[in-house]
PDB file of N, CA and C in Angstrom:
ATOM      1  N   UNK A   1     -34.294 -18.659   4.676  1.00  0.00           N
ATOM      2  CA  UNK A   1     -33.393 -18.205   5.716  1.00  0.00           C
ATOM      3  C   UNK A   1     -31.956 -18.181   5.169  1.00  0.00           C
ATOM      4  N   UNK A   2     -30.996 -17.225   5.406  1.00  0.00           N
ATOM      5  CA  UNK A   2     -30.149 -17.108   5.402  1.00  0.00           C
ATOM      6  C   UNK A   2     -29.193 -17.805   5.878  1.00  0.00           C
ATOM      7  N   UNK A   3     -28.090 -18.481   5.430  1.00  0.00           N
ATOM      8  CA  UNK A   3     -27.028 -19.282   6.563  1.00  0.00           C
ATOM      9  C   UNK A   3     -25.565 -18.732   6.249  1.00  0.00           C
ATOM     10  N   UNK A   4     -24.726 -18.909   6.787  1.00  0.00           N
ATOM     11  CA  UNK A   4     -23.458 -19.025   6.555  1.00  0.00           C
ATOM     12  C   UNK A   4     -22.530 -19.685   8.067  1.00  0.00           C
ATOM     13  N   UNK A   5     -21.148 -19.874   6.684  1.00  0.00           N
ATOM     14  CA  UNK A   5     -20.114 -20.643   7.827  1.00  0.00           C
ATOM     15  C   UNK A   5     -19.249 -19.613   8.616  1.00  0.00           C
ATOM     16  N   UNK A   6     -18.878 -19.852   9.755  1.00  0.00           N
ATOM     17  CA  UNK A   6     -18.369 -18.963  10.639  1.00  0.00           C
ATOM     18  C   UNK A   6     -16.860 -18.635   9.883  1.00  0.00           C
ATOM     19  N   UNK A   7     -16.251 -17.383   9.552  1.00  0.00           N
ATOM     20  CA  UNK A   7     -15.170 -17.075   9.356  1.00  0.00           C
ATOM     21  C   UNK A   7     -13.838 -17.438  10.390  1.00  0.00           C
ATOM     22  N   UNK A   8     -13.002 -17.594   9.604  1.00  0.00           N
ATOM     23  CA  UNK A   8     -11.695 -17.702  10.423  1.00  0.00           C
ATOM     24  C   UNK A   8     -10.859 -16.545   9.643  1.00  0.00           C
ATOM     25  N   UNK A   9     -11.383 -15.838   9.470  1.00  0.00           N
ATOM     26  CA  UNK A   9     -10.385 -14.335   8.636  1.00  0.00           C
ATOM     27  C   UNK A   9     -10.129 -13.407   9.628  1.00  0.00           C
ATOM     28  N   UNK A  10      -8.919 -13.036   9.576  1.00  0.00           N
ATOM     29  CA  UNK A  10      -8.701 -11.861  10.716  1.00  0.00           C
ATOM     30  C   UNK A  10      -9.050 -11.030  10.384  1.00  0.00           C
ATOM     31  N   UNK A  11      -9.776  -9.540  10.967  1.00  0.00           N
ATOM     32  CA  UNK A  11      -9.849  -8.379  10.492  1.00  0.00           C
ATOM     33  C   UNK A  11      -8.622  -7.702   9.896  1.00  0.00           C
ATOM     34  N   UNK A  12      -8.851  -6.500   9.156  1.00  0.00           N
ATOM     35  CA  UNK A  12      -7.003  -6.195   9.277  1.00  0.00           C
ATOM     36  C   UNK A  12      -7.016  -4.683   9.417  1.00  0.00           C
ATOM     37  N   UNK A  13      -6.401  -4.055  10.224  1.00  0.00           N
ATOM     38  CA  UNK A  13      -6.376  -2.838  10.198  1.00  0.00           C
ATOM     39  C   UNK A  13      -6.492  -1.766   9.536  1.00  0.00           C
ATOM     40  N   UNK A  14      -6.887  -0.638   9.184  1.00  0.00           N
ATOM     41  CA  UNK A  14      -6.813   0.650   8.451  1.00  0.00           C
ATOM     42  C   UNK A  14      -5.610   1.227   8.601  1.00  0.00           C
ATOM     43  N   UNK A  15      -5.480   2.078   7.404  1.00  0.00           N
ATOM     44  CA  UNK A  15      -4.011   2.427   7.299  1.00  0.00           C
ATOM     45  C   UNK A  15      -4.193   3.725   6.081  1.00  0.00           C
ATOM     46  N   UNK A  16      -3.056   4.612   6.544  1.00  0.00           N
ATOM     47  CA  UNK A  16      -3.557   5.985   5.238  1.00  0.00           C
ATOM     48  C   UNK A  16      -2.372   6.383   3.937  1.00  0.00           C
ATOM     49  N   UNK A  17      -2.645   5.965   3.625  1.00  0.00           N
ATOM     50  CA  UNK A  17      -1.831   6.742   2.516  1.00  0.00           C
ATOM     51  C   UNK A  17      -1.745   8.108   2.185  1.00  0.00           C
ATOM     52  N   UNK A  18      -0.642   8.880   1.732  1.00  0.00           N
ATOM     53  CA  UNK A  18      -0.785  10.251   1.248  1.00  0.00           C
ATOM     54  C   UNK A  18      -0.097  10.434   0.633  1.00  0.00           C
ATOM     55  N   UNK A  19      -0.488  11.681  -0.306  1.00  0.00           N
ATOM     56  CA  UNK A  19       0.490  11.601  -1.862  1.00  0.00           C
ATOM     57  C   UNK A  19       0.448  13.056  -2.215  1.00  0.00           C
ATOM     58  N   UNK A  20       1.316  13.457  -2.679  1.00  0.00           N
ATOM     59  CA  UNK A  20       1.866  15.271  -3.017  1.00  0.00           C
ATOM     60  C   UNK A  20       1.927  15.026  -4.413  1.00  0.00           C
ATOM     61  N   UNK A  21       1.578  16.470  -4.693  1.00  0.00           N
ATOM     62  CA  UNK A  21       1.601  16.679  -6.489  1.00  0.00           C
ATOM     63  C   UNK A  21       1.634  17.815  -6.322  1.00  0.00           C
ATOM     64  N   UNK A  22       2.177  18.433  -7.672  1.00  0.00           N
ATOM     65  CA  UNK A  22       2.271  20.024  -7.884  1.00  0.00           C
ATOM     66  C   UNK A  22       2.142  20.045  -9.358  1.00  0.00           C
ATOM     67  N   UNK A  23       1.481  21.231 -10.004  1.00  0.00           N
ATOM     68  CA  UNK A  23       1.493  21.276 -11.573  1.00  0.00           C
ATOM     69  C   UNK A  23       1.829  22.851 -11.671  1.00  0.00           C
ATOM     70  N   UNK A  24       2.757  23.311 -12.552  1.00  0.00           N
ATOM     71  CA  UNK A  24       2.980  24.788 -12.392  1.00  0.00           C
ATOM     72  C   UNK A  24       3.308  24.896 -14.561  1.00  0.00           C
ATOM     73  N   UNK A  25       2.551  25.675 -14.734  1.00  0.00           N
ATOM     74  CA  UNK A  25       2.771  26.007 -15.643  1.00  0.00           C
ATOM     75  C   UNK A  25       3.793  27.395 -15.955  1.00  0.00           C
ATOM     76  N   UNK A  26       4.617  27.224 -16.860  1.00  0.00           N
ATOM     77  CA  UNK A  26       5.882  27.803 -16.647  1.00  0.00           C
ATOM     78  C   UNK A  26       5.475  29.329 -17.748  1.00  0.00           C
ATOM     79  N   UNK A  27       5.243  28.618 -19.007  1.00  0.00           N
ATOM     80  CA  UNK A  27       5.441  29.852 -19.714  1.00  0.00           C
ATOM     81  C   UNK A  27       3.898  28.924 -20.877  1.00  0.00           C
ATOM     82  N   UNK A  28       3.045  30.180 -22.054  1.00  0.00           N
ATOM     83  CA  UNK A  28       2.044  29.229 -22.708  1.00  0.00           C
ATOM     84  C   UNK A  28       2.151  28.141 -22.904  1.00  0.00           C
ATOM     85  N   UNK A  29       3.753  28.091 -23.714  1.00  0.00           N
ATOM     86  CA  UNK A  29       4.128  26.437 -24.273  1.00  0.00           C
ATOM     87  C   UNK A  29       4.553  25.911 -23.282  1.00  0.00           C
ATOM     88  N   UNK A  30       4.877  25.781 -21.961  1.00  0.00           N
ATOM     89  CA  UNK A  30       5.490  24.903 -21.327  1.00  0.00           C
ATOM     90  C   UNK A  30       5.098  24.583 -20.217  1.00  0.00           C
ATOM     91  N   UNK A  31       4.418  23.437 -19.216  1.00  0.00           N
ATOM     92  CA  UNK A  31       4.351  22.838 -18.514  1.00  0.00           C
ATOM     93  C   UNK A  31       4.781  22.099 -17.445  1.00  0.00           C
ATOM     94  N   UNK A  32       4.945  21.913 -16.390  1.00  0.00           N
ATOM     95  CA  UNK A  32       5.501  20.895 -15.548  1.00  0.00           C
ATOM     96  C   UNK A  32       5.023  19.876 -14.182  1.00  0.00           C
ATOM     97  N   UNK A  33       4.639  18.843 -14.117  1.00  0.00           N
ATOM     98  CA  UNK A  33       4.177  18.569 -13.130  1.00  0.00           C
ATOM     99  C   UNK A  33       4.529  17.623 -12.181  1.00  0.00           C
ATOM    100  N   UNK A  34       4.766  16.962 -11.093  1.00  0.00           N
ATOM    101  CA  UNK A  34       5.817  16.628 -10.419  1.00  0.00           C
ATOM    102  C   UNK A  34       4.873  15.788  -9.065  1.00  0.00           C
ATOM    103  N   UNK A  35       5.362  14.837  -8.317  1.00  0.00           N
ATOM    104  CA  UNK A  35       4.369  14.339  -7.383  1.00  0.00           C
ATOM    105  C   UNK A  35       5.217  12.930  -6.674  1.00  0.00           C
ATOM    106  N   UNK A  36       4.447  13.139  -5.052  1.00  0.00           N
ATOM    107  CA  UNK A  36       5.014  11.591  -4.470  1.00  0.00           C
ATOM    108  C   UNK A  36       3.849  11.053  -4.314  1.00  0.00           C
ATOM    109  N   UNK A  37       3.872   9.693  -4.395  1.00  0.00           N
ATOM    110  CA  UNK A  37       2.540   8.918  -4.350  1.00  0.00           C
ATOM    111  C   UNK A  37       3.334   7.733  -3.162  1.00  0.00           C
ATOM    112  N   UNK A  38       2.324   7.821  -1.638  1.00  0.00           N
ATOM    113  CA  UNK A  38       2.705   7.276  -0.774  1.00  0.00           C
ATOM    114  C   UNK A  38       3.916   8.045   0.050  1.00  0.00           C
ATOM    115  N   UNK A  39       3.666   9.235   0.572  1.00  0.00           N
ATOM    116  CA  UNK A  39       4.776   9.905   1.011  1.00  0.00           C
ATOM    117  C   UNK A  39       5.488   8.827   2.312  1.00  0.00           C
ATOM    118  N   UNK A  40       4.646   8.640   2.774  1.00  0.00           N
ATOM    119  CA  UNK A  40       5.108   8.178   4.292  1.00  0.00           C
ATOM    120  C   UNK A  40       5.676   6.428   4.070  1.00  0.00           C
ATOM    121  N   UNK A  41       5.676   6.053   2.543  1.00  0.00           N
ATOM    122  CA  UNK A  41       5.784   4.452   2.331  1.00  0.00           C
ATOM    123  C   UNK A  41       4.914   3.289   3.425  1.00  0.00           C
ATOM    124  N   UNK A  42       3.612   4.117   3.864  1.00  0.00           N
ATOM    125  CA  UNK A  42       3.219   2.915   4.184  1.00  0.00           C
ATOM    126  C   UNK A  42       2.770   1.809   4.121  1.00  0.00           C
ATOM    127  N   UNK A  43       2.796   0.555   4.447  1.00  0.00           N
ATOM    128  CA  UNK A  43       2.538  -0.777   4.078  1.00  0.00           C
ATOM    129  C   UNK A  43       1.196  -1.344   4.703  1.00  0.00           C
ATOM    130  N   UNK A  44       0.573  -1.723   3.505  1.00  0.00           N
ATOM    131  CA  UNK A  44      -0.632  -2.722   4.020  1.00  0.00           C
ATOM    132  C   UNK A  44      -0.522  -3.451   4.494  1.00  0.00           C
ATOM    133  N   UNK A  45      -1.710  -4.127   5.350  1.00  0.00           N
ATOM    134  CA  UNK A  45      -1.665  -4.928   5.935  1.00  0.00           C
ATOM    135  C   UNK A  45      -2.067  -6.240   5.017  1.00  0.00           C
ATOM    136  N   UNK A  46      -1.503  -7.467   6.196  1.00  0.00           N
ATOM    137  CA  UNK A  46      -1.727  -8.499   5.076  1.00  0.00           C
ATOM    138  C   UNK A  46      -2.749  -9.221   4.887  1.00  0.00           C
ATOM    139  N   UNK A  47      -3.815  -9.321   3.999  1.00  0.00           N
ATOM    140  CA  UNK A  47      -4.967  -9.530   3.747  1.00  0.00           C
ATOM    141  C   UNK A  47      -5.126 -10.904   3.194  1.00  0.00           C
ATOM    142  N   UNK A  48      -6.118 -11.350   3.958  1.00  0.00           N
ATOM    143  CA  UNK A  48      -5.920 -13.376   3.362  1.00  0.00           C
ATOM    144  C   UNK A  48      -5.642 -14.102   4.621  1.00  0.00           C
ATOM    145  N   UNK A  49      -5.377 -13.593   5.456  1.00  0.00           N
ATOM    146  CA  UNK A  49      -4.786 -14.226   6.889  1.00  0.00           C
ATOM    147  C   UNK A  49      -5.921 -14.816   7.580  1.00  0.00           C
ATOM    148  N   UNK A  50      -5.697 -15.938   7.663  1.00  0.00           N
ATOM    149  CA  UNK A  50      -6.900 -16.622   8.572  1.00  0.00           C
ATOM    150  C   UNK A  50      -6.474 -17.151  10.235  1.00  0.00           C
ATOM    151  N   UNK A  51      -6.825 -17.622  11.145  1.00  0.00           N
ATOM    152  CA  UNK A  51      -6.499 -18.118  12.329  1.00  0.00           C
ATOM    153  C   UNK A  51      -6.782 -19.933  11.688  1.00  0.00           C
ATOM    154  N   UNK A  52      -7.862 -20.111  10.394  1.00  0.00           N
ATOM    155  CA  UNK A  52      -7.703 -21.780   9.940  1.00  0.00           C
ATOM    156  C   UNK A  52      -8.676 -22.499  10.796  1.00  0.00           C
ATOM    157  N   UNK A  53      -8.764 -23.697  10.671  1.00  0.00           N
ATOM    158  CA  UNK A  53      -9.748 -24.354  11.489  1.00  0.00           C
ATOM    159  C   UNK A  53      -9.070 -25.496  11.837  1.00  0.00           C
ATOM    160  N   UNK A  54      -7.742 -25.583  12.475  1.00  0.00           N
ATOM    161  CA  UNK A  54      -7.373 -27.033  12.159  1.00  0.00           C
ATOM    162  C   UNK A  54      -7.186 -28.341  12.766  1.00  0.00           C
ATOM    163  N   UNK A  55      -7.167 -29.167  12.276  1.00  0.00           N
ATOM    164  CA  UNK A  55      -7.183 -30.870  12.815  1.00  0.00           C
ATOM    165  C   UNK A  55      -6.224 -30.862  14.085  1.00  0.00           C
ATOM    166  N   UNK A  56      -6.360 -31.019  15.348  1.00  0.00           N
ATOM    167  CA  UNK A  56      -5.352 -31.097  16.547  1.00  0.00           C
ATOM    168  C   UNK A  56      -5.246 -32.513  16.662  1.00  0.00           C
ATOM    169  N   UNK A  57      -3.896 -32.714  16.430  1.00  0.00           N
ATOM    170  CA  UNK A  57      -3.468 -34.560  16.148  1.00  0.00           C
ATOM    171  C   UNK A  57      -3.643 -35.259  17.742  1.00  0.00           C
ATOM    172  N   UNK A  58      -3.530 -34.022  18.480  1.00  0.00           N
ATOM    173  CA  UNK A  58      -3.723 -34.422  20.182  1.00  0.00           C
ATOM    174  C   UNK A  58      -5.072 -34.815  20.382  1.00  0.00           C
ATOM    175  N   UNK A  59      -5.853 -34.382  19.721  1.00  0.00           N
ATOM    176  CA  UNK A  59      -7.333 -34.730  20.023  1.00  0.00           C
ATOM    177  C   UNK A  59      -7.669 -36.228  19.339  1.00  0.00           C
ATOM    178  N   UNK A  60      -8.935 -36.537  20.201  1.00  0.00           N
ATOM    179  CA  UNK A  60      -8.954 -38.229  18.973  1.00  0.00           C
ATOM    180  C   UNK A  60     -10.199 -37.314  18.057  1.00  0.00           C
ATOM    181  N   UNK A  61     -10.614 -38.341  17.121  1.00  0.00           N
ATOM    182  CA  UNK A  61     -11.359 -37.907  15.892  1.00  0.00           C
ATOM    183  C   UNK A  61     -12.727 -37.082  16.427  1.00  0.00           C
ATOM    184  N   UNK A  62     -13.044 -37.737  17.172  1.00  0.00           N
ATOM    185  CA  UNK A  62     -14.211 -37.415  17.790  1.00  0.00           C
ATOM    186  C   UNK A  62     -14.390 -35.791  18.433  1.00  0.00           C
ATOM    187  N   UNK A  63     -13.693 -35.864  19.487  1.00  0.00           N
ATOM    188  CA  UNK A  63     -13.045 -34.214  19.609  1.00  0.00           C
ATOM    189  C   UNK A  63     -13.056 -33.165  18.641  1.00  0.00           C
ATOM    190  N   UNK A  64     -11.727 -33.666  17.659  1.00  0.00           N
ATOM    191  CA  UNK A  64     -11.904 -32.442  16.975  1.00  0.00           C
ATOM    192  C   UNK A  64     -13.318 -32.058  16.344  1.00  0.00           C
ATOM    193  N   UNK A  65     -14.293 -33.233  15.458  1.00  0.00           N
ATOM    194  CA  UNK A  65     -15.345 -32.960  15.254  1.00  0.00           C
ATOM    195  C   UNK A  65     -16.290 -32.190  16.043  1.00  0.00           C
ATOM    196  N   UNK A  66     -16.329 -32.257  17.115  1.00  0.00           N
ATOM    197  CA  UNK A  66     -17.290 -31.893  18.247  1.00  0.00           C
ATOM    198  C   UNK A  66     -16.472 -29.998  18.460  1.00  0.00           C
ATOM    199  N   UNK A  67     -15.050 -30.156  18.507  1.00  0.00           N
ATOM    200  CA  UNK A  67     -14.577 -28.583  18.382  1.00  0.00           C
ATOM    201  C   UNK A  67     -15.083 -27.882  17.197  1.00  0.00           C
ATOM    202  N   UNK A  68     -15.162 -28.438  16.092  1.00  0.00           N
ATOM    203  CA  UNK A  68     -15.372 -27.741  14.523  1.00  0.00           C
ATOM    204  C   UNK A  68     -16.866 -27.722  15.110  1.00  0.00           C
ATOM    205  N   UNK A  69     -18.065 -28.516  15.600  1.00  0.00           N
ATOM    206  CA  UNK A  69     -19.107 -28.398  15.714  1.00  0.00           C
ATOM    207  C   UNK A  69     -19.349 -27.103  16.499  1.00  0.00           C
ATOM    208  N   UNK A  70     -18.647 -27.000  17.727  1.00  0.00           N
ATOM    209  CA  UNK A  70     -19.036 -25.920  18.592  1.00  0.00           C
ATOM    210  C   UNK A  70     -18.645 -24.429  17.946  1.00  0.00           C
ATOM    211  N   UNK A  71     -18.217 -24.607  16.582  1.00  0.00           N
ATOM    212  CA  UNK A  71     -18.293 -22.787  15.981  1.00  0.00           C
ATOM    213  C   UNK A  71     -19.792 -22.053  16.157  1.00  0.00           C
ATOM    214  N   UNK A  72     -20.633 -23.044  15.659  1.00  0.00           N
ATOM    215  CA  UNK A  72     -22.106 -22.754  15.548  1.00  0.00           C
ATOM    216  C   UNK A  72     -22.529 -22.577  17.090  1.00  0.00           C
ATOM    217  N   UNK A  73     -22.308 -23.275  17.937  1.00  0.00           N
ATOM    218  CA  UNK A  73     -22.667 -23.362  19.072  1.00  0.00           C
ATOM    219  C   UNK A  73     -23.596 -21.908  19.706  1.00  0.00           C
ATOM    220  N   UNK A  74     -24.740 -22.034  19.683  1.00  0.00           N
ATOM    221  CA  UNK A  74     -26.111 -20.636  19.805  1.00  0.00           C
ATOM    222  C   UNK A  74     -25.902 -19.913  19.166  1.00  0.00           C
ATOM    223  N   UNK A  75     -25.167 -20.302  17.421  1.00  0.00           N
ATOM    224  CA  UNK A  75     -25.524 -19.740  17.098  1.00  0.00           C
ATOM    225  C   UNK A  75     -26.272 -19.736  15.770  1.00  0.00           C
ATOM    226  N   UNK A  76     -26.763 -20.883  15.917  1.00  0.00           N
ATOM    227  CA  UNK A  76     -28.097 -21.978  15.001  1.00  0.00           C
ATOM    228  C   UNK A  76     -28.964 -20.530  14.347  1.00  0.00           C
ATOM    229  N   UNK A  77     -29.602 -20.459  15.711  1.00  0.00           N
ATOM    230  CA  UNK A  77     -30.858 -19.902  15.129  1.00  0.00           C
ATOM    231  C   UNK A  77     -30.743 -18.333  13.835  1.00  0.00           C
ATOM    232  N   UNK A  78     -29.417 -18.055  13.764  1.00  0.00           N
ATOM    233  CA  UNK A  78     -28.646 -16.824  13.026  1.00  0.00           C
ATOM    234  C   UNK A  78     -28.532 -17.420  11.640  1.00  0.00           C
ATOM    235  N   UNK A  79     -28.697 -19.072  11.550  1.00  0.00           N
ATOM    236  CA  UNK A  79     -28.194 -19.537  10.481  1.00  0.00           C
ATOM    237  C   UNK A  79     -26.701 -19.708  10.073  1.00  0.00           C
ATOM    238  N   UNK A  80     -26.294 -20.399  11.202  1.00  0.00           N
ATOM    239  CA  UNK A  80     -24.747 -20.717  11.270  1.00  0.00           C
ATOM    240  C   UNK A  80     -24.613 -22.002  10.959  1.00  0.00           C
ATOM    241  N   UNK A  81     -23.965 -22.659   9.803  1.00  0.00           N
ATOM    242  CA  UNK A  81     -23.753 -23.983   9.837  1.00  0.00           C
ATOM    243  C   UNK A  81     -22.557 -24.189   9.714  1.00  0.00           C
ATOM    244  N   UNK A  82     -22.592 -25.426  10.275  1.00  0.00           N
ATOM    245  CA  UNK A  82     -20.767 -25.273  10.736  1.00  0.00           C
ATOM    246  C   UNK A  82     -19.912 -26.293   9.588  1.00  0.00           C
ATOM    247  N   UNK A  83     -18.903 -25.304   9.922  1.00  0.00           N
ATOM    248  CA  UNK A  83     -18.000 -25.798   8.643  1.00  0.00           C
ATOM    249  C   UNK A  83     -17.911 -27.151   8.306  1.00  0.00           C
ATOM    250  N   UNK A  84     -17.647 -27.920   7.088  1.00  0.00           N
ATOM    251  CA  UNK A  84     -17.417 -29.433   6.645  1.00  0.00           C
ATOM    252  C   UNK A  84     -16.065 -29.630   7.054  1.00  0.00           C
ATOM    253  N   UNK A  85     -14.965 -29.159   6.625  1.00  0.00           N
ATOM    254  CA  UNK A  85     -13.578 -29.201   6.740  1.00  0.00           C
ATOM    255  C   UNK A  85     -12.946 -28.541   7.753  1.00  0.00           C
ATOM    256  N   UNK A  86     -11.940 -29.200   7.643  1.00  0.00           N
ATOM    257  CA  UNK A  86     -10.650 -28.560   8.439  1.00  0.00           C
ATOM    258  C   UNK A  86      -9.883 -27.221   7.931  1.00  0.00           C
ATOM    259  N   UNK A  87      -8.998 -26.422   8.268  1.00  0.00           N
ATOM    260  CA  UNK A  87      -8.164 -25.810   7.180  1.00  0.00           C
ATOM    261  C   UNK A  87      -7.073 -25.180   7.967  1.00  0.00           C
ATOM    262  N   UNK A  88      -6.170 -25.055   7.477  1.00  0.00           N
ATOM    263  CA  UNK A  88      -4.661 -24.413   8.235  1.00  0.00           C
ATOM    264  C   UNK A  88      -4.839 -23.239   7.977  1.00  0.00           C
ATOM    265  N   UNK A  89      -4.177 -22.756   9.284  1.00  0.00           N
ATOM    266  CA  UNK A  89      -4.035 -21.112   9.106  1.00  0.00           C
ATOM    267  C   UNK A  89      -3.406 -20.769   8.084  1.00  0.00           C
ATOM    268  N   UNK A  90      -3.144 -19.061   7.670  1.00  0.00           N
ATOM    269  CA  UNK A  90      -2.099 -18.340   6.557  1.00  0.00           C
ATOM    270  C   UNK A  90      -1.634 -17.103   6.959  1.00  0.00           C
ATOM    271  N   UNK A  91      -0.488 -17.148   7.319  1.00  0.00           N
ATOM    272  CA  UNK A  91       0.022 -15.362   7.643  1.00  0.00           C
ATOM    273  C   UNK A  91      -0.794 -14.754   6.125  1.00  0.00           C
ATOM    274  N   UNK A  92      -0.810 -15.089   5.350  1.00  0.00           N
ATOM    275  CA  UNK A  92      -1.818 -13.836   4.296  1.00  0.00           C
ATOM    276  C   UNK A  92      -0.294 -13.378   3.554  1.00  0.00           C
ATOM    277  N   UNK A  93       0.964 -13.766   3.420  1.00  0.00           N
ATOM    278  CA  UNK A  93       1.794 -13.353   3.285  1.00  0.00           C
ATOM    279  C   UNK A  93       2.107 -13.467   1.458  1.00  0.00           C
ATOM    280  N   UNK A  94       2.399 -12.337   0.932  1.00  0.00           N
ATOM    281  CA  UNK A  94       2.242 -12.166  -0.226  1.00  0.00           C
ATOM    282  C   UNK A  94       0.873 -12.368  -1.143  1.00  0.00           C
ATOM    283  N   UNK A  95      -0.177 -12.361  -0.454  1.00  0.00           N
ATOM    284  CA  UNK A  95      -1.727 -12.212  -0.990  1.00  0.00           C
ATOM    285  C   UNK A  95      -2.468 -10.948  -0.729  1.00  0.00           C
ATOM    286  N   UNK A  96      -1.885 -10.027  -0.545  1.00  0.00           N
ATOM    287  CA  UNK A  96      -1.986  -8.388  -0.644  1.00  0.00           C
ATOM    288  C   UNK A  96      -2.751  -7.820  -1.813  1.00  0.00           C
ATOM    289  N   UNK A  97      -3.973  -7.666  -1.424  1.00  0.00           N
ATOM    290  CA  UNK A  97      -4.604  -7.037  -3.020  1.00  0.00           C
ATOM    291  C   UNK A  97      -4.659  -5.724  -3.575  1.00  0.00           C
ATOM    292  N   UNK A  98      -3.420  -5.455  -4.634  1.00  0.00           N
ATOM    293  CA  UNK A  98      -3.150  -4.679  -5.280  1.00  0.00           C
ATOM    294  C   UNK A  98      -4.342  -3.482  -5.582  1.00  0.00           C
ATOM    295  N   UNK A  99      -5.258  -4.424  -6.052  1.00  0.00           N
ATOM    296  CA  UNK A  99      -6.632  -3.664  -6.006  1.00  0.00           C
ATOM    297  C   UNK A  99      -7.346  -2.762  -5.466  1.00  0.00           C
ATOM    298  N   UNK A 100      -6.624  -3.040  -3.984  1.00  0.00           N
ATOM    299  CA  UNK A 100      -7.374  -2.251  -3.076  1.00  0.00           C
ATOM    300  C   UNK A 100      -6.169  -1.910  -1.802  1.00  0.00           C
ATOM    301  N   UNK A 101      -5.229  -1.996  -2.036  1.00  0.00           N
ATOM    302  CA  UNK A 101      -4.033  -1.638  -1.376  1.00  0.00           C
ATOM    303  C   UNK A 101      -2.977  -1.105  -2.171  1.00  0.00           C
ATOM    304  N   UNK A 102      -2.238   0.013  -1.853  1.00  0.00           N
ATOM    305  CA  UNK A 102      -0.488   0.167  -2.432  1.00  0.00           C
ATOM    306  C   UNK A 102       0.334  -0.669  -1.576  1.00  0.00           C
ATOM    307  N   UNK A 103       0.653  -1.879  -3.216  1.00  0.00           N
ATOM    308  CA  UNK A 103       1.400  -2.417  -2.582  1.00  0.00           C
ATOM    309  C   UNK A 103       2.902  -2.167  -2.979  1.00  0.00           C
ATOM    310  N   UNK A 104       2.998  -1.120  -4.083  1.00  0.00           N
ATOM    311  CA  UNK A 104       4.287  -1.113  -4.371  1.00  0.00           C
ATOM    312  C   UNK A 104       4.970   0.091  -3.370  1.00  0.00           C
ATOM    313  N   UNK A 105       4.440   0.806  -2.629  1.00  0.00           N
ATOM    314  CA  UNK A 105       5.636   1.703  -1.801  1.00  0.00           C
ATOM    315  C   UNK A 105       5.595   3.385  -2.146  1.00  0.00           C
ATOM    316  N   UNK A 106       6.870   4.085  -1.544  1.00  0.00           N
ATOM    317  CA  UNK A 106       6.716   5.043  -2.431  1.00  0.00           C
ATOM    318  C   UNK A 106       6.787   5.288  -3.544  1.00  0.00           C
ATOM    319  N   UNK A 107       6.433   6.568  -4.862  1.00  0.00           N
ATOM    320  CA  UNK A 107       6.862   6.504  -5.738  1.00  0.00           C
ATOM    321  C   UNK A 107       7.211   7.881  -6.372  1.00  0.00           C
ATOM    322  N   UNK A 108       7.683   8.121  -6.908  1.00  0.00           N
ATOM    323  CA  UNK A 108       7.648   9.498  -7.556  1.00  0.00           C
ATOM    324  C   UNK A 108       7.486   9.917  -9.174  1.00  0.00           C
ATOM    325  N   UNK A 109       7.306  11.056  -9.461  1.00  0.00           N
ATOM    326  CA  UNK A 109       6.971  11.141 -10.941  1.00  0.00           C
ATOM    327  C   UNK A 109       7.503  12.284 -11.309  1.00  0.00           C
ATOM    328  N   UNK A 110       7.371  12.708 -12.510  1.00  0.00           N
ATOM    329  CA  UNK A 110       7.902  14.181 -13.316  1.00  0.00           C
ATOM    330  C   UNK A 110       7.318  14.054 -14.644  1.00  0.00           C
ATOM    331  N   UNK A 111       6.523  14.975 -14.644  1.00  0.00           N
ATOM    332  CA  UNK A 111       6.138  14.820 -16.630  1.00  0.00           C
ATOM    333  C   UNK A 111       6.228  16.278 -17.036  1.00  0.00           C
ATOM    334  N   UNK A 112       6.592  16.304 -18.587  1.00  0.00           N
ATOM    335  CA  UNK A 112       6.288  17.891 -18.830  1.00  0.00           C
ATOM    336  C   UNK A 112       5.545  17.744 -20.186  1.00  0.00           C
ATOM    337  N   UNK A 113       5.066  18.986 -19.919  1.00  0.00           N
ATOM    338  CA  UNK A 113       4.112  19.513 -21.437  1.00  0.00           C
ATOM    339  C   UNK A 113       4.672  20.251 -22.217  1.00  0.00           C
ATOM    340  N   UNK A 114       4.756  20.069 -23.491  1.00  0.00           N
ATOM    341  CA  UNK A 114       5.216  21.028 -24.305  1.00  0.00           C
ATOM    342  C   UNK A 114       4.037  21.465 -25.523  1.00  0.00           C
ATOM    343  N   UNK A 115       3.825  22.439 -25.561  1.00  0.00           N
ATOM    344  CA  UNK A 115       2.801  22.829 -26.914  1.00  0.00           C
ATOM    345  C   UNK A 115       3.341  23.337 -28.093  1.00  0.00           C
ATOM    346  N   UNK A 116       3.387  23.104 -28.987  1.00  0.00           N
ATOM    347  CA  UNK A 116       3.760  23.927 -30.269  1.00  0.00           C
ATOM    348  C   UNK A 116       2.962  24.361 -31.131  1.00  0.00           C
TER     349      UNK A 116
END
């Protein structure tokens, strides 16, 4: 059977990027090509952000255990086991993955070809 621990990760929204290019060749020998990458500069969202699981100093020990217990709560039979630890939330702030997001902004370019 399958198990896992209940997430505390926020979803994070979709978001589009768009990017212009042009290539015009001028004359045999000469080339030019030109482009914005991210026209609209939009920004990802921030990825890594959790809501946390954490220790409420208001509660006595017992409590909070019994709160961390009730993540699973019906939902055992799915193979939910509930978390060991505690953990603090994270705005996700500066953990933006490059990888799979533009995180640097707009940008622009210019290259040319020359043949001889």
């Amino acid at each position: 059977m399958l198990s896992y621990t209940p997430s505390s990760a926020v979803a994070l929204d979709s978001y589009d990027v768009f990017d212009l290019s042009a290539y015009w060749t001028i004359n045999k020998t000469l080339s030019l090509r030109l482009g914005i990458d991210n026209v609209f500069n939009a920004d990802p969202s921030l990825s890594t952000t959790t809501t946390g699981r954490p220790y409420d100093p208001g509660l006595s020990a017992a409590d909070n255990a019994a709160a961390i217990a009730a993540l699973c709560a019906g939902r055992e039979a799915l193979g939910c086991v509930k978390p060991t630890t505690y953990s603090l939330g994270s705005s996700g702030a500066g953990n933006t993955s490059g990888g799979y997001y533009d995180t640097l902004g707009r940008r622009y370019y210019i290259g040319v070809k020359a043949k001889f």
